[in-house]
N, C-alpha and C. Protein backbone atom coordinates (compact mmCIF):
# COMPACT_ATOMS: atom_id res chain seq x y z
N UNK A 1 -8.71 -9.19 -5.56
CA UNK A 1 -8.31 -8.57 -4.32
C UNK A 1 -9.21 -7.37 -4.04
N UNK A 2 -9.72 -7.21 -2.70
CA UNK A 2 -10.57 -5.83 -2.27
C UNK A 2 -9.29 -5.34 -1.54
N UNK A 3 -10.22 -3.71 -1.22
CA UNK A 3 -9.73 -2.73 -0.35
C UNK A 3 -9.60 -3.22 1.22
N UNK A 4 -8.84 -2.81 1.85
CA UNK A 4 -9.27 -3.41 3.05
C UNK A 4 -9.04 -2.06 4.09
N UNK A 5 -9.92 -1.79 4.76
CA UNK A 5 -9.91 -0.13 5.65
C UNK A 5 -8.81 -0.27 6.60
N UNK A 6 -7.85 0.49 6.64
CA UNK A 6 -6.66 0.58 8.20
C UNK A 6 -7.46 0.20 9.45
N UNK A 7 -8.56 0.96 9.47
CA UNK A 7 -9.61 0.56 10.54
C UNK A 7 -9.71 -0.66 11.09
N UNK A 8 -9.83 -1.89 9.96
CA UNK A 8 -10.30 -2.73 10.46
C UNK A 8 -8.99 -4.06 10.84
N UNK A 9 -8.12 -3.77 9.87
CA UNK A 9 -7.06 -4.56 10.16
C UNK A 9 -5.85 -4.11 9.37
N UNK A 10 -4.57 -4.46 9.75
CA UNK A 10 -3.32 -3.86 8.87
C UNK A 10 -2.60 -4.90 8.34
N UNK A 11 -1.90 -4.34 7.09
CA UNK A 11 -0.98 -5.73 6.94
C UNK A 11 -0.11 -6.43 8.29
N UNK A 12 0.80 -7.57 7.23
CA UNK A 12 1.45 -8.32 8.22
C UNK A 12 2.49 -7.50 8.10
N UNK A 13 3.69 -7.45 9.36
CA UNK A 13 4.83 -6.81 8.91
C UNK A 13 5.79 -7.62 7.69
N UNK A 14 6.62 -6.33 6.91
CA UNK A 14 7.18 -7.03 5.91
C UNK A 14 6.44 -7.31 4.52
N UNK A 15 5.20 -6.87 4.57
CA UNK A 15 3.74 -7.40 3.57
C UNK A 15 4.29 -5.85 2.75
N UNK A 16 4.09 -6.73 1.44
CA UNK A 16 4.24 -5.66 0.37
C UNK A 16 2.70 -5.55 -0.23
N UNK A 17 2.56 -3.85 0.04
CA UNK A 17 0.54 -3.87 -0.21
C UNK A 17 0.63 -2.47 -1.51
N UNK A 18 -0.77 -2.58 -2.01
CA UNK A 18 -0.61 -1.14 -3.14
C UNK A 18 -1.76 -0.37 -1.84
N UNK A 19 -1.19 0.41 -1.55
CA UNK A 19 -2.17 1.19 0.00
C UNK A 19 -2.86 2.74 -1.22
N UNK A 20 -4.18 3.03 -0.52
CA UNK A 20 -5.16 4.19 -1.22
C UNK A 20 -4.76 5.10 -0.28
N UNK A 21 -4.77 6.45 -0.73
CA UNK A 21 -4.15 7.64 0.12
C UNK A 21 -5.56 8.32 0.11
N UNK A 22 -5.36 9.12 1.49
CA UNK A 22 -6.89 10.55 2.16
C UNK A 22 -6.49 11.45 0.47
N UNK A 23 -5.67 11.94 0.35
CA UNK A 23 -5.84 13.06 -0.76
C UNK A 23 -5.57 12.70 -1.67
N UNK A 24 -6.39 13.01 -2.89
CA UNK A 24 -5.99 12.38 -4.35
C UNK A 24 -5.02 13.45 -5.04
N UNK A 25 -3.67 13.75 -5.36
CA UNK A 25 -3.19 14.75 -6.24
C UNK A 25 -2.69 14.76 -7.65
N UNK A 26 -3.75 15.19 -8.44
CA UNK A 26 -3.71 14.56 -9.97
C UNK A 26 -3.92 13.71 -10.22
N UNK A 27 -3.21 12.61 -10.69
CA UNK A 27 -3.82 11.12 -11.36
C UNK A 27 -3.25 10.57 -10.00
N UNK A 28 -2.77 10.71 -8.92
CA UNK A 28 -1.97 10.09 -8.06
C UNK A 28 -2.95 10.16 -6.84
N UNK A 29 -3.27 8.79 -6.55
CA UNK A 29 -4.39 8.37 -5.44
C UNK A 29 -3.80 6.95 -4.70
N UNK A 30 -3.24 6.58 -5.25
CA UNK A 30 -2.55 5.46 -4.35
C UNK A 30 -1.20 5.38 -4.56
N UNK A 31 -0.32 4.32 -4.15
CA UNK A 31 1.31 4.18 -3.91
C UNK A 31 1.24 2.24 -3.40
N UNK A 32 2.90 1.81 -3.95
CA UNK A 32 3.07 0.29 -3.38
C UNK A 32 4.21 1.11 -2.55
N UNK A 33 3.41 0.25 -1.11
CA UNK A 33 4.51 0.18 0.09
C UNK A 33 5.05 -0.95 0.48
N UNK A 34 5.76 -1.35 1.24
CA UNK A 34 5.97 -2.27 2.37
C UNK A 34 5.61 -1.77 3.54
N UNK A 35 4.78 -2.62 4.43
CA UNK A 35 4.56 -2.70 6.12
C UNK A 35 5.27 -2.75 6.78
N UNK A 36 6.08 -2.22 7.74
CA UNK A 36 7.19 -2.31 8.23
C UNK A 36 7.10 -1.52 9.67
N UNK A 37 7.46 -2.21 10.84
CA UNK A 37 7.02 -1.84 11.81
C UNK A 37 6.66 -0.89 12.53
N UNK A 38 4.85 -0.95 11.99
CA UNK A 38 3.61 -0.53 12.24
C UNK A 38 3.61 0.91 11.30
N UNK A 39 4.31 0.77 10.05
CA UNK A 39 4.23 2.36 9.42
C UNK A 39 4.58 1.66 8.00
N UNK A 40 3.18 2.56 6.98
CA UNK A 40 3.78 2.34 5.41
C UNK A 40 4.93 2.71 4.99
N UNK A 41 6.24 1.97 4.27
CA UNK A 41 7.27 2.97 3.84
C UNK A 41 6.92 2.73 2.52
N UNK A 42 6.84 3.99 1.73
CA UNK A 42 6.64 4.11 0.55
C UNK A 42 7.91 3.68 -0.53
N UNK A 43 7.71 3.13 -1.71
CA UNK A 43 8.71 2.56 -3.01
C UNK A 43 8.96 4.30 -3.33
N UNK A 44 10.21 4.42 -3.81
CA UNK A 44 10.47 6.11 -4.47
C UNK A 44 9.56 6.10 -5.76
N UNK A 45 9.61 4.61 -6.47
CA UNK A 45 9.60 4.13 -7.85
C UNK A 45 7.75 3.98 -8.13
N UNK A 46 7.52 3.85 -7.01
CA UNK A 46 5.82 3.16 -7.02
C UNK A 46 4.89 4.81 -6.11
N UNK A 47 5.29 5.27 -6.69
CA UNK A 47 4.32 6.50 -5.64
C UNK A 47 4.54 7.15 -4.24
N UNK A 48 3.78 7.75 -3.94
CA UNK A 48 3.90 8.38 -2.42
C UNK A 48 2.51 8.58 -2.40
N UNK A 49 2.27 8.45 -0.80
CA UNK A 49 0.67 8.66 -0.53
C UNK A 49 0.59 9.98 0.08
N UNK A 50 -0.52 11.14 -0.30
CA UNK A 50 -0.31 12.25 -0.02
C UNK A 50 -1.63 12.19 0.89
N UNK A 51 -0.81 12.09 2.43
CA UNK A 51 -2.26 12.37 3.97
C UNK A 51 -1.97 10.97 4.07
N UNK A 52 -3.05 10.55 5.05
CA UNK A 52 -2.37 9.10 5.67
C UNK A 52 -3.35 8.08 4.61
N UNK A 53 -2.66 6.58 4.76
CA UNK A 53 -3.24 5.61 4.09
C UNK A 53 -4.95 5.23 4.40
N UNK A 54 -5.75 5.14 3.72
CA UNK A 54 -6.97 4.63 4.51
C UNK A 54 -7.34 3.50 3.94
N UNK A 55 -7.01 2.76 2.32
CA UNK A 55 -6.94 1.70 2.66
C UNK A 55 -5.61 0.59 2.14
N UNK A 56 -6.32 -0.76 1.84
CA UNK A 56 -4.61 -1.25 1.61
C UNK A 56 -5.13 -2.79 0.53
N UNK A 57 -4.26 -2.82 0.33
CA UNK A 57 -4.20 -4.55 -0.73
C UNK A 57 -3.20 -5.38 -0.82
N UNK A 58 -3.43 -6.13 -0.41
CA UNK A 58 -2.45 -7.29 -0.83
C UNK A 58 -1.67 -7.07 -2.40
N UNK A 59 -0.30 -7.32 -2.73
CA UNK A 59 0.31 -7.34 -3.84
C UNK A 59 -0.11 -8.92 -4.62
N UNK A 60 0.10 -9.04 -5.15
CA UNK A 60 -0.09 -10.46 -5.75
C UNK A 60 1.27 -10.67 -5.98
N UNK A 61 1.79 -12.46 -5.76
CA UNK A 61 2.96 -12.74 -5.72
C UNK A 61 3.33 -13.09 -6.91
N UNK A 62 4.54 -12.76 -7.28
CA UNK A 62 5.95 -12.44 -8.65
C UNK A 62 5.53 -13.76 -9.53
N UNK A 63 5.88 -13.73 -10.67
CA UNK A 63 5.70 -15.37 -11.35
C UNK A 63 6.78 -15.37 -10.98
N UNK A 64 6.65 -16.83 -11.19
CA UNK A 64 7.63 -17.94 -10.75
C UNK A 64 8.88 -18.35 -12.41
N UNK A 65 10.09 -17.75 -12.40
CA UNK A 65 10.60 -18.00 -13.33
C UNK A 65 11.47 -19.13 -12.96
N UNK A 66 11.29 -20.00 -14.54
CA UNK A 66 11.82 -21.29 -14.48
C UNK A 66 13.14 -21.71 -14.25
């Protein structure tokens, strides 16, 4: 999976992405959101992005338990 710039395209709504944040604070440079109409909402559990998102990734989907 690459980066993909807000610029050029955004997730789908509902798309669970790991999004890169403008300010890095400490070890903390990115966060997993969900897309949700037309705004990242951040996981409490998975980070917060500190300044706006600039870029984004696809999550990779869950295994499949039997």
């Amino acid at each position: 999976m690459e980066w993909i710039s807000v610029n050029d395209i955004m997730p789908k709504n509902n798309q669970n992405v790991k999004v890169k944040c403008e300010f890095r604070y400490k070890d903390y440079w990115h966060a997993e959101a969900i897309f949700k109409d037309n705004e990242f909402i951040y996981s409490k559990i998975k980070g917060y992005c500190f300044g706006d998102a600039t870029h984004w990734m696809a999550l990779p989907e869950p295994p499949i338990e039997p």
